[in-house]
Protein backbone atom coordinates (compact mmCIF):
# COMPACT_ATOMS: atom_id res chain seq x y z
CA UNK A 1 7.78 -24.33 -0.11
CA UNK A 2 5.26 -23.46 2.31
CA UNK A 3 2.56 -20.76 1.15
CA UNK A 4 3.82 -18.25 4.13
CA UNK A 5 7.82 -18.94 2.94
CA UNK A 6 6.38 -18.10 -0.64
CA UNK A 7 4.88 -14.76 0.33
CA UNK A 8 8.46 -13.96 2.26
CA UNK A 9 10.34 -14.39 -0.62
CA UNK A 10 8.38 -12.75 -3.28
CA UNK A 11 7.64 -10.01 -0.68
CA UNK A 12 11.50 -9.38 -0.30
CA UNK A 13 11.89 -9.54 -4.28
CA UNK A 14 9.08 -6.87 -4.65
CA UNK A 15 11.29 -4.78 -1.62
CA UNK A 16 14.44 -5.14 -3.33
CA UNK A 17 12.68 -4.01 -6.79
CA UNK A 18 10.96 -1.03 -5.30
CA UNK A 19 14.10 0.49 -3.31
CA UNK A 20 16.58 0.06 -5.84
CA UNK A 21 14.55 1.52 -8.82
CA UNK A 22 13.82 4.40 -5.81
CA UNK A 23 17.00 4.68 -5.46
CA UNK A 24 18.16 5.46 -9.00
CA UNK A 25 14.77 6.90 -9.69
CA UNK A 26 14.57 8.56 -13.00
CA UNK A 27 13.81 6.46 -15.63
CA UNK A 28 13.98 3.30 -13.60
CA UNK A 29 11.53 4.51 -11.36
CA UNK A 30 9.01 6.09 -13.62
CA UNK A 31 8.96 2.92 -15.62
CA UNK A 32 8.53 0.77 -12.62
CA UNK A 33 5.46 3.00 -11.41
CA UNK A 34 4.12 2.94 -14.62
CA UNK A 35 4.26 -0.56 -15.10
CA UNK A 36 2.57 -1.32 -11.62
CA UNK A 37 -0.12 1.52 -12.08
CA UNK A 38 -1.16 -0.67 -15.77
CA UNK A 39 -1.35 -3.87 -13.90
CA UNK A 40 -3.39 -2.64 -11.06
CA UNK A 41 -5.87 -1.15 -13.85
CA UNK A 42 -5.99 -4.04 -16.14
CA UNK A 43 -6.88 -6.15 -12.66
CA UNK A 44 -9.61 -3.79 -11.75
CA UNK A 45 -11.44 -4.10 -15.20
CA UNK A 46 -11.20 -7.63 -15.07
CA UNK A 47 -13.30 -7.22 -11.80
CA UNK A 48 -15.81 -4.39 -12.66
CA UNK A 49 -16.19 -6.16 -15.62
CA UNK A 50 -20.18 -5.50 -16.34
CA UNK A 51 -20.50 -2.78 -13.69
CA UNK A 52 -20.58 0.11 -15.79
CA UNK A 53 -18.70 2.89 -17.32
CA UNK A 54 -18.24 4.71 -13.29
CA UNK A 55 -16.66 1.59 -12.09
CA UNK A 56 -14.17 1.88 -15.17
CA UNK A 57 -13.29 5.51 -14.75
CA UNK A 58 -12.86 4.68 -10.80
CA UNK A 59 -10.32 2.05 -11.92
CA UNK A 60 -8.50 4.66 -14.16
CA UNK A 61 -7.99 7.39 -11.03
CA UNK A 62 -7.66 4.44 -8.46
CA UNK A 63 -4.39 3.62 -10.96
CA UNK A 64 -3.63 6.76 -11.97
CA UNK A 65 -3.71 8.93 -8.59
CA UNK A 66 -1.04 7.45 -6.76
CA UNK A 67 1.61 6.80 -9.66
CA UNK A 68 1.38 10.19 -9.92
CA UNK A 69 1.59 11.29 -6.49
CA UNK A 70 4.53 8.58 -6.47
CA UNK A 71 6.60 10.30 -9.24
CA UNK A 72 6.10 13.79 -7.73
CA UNK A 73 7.36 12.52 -4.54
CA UNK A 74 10.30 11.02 -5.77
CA UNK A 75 10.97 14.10 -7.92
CA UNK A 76 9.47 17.35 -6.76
CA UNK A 77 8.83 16.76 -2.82
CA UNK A 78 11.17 18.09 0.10
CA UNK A 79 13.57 15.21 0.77
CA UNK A 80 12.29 13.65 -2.21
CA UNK A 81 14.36 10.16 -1.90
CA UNK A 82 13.42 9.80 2.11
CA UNK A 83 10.07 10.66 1.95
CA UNK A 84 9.26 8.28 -0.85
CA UNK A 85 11.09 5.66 1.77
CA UNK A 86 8.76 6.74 4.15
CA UNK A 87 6.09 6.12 3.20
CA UNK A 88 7.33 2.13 2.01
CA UNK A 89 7.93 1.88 5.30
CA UNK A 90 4.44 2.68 6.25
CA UNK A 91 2.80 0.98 3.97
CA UNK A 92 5.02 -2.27 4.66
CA UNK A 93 5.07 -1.86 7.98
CA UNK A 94 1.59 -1.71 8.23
CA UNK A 95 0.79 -4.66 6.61
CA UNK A 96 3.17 -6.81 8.48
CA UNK A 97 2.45 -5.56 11.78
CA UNK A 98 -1.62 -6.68 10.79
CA UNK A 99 -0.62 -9.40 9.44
CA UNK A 100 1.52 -10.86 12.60
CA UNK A 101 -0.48 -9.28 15.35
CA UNK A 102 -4.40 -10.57 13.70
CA UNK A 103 -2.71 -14.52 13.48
CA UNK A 104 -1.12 -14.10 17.05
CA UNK A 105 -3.54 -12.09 19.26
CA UNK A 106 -6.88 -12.85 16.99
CA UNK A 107 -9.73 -11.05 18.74
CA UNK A 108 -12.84 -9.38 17.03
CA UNK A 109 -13.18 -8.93 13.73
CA UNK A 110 -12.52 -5.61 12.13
CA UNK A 111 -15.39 -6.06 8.99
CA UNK A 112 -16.43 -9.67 9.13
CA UNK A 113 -18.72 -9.30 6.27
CA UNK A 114 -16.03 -7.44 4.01
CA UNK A 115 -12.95 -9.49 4.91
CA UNK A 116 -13.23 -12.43 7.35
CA UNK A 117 -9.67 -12.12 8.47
CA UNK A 118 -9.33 -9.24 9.53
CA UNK A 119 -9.33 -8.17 13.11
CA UNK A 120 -9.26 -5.30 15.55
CA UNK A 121 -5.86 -6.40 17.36
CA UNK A 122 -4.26 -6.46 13.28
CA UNK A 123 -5.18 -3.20 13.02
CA UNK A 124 -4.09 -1.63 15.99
CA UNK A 125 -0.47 -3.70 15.49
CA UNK A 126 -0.03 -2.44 11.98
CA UNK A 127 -0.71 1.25 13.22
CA UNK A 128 1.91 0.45 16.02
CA UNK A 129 4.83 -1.45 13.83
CA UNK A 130 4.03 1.97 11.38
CA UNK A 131 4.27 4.80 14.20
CA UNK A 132 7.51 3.10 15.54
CA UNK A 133 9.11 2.27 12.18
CA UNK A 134 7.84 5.47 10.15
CA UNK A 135 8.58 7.46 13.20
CA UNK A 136 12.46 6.21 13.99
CA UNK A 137 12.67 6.81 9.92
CA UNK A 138 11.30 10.32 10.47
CA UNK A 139 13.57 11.08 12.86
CA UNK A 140 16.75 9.44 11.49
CA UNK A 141 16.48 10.92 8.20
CA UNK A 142 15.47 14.66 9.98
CA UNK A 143 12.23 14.36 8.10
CA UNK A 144 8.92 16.52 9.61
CA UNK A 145 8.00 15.85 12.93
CA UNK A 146 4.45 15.51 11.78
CA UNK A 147 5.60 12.47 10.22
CA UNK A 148 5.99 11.07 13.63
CA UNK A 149 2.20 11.22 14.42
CA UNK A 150 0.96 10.69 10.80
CA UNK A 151 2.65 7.58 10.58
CA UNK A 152 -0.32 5.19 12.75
CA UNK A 153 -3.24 7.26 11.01
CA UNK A 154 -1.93 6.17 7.63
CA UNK A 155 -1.73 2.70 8.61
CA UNK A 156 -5.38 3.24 9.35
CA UNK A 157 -5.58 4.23 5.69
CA UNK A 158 -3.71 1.80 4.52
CA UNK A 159 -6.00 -0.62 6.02
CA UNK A 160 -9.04 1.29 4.32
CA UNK A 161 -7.28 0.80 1.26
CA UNK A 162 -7.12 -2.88 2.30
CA UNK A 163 -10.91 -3.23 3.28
CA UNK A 164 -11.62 -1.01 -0.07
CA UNK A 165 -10.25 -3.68 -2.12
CA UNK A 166 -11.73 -6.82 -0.46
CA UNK A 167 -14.96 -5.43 -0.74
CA UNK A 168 -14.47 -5.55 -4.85
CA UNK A 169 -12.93 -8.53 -4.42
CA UNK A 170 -16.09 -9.99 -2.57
CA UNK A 171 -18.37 -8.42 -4.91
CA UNK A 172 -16.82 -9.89 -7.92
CA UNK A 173 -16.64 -13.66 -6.44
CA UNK A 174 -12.71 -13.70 -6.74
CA UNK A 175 -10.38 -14.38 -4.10
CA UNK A 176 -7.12 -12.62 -5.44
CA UNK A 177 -7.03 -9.57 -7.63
CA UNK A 178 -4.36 -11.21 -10.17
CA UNK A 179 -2.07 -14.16 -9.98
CA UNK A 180 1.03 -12.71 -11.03
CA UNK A 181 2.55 -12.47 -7.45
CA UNK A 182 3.48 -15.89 -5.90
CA UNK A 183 2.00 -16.15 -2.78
CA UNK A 184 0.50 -12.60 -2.92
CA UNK A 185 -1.74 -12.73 -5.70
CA UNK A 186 -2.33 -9.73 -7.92
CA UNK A 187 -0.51 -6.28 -8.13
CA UNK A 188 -3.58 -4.58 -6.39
CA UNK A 189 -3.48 -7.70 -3.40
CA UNK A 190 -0.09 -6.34 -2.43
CA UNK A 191 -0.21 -2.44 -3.36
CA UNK A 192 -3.77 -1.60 -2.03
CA UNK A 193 -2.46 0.08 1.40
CA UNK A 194 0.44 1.93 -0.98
CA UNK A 195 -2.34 3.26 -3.03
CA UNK A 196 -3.61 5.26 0.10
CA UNK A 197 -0.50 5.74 1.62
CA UNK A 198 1.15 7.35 -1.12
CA UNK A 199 -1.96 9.79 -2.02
CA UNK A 200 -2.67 10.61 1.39
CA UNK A 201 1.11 11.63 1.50
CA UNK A 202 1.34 13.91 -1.41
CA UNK A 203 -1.87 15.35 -0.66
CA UNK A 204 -0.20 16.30 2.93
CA UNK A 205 2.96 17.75 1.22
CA UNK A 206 0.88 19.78 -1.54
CA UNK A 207 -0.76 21.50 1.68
CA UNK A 208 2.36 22.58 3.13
CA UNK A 209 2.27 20.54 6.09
CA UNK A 210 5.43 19.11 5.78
């Protein structure tokens, strides 16, 4: 199997995962949250291994922020069950739409001395495929209109949260964060824009802006 038919099929296991235990949240969903949050710490130690006792404490709230802004979501925010869907959508969105537009349109590089691959035109696609998608599920689900606009300028922190983590990844001489995700790598490789996303969204919702 080819390395990009790999990454499609794990990628729609990890989907199928995340909406169902969503979907019954709960239990299932705490668990799940809590299990991904431990992986994506035990990954970042391995890296910062050496660094010092602030690069370990950064790991703990880098972990522990957005499983908790996650579970309130799911649990405590307006709409609870869409707005957690939302904000998948963003996050997946995102990275497809960078991943698809950077191989087809190429172009300048984003940060060619943080992560080679990345380019201006994946950026700008990413923010696109998540204002279009994030917005039609905004509007379908009669979630905020300011979802509608926040959607691109998440993707643009979901990228940061990309960047963020190939910049560790550089600095510790490793290519993947973990290899427990065929094709993918580690749990941080494929949750680093969901990390932002998913903070930046509670944070928004704890303001009252939503």
């Amino acid at each position: 199997m080819s390395n990009l038919a790999t990454r499609i099929v794990s990628g729609l296991v990890m989907i199928a995962v995340a909406l169902g235990a969503a979907v019954l949240g709960g239990y299932f969903f705490a668990v799940l949250v809590a299990a991904a949050a431990a992986m994506i710490f035990v990954e970042w130690t391995r890296m910062v291994r050496g660094w010092g006792l602030g690069w370990q404490l950064s790991g703990f709230a880098y972990a522990l922020v957005p499983a908790l802004a996650l579970l309130w979501i799911r649990e405590r925010a307006p709409h609870d069950l869409m707005l957690l869907l939302w904000v998948f959508i963003v996050t997946w969105s995102t990275d497809i739409g960078a991943y698809f537009a950077g191989r087809a349109i190429g172009g300048p590089k984003l940060a060619p001395v943080i992560s080679p691959n990345k380019t201006w035109a994946g950026l700008i696609g990413g923010m696109i495929a998540a204002g279009v998608l994030g917005g039609l599920w905004a509007n379908f689900t009669g979630l905020s209109p300011a979802l509608l606009w926040l959607a691109p300028l998440f993707a643009v922190g979901a990228q940061g949260g990309d960047l963020l983590e190939s910049g560790l990844k550089r600095r510790a001489g490793v290519k993947d964060s973990g290899t427990i995700l065929p094709g993918h790598g580690g749990i941080m490789d494929r949750l680093d824009g969901l990390v932002v996303v998913a903070s930046l969204t509670a944070l928004v919702v704890a303001a009252g802006w939503l």
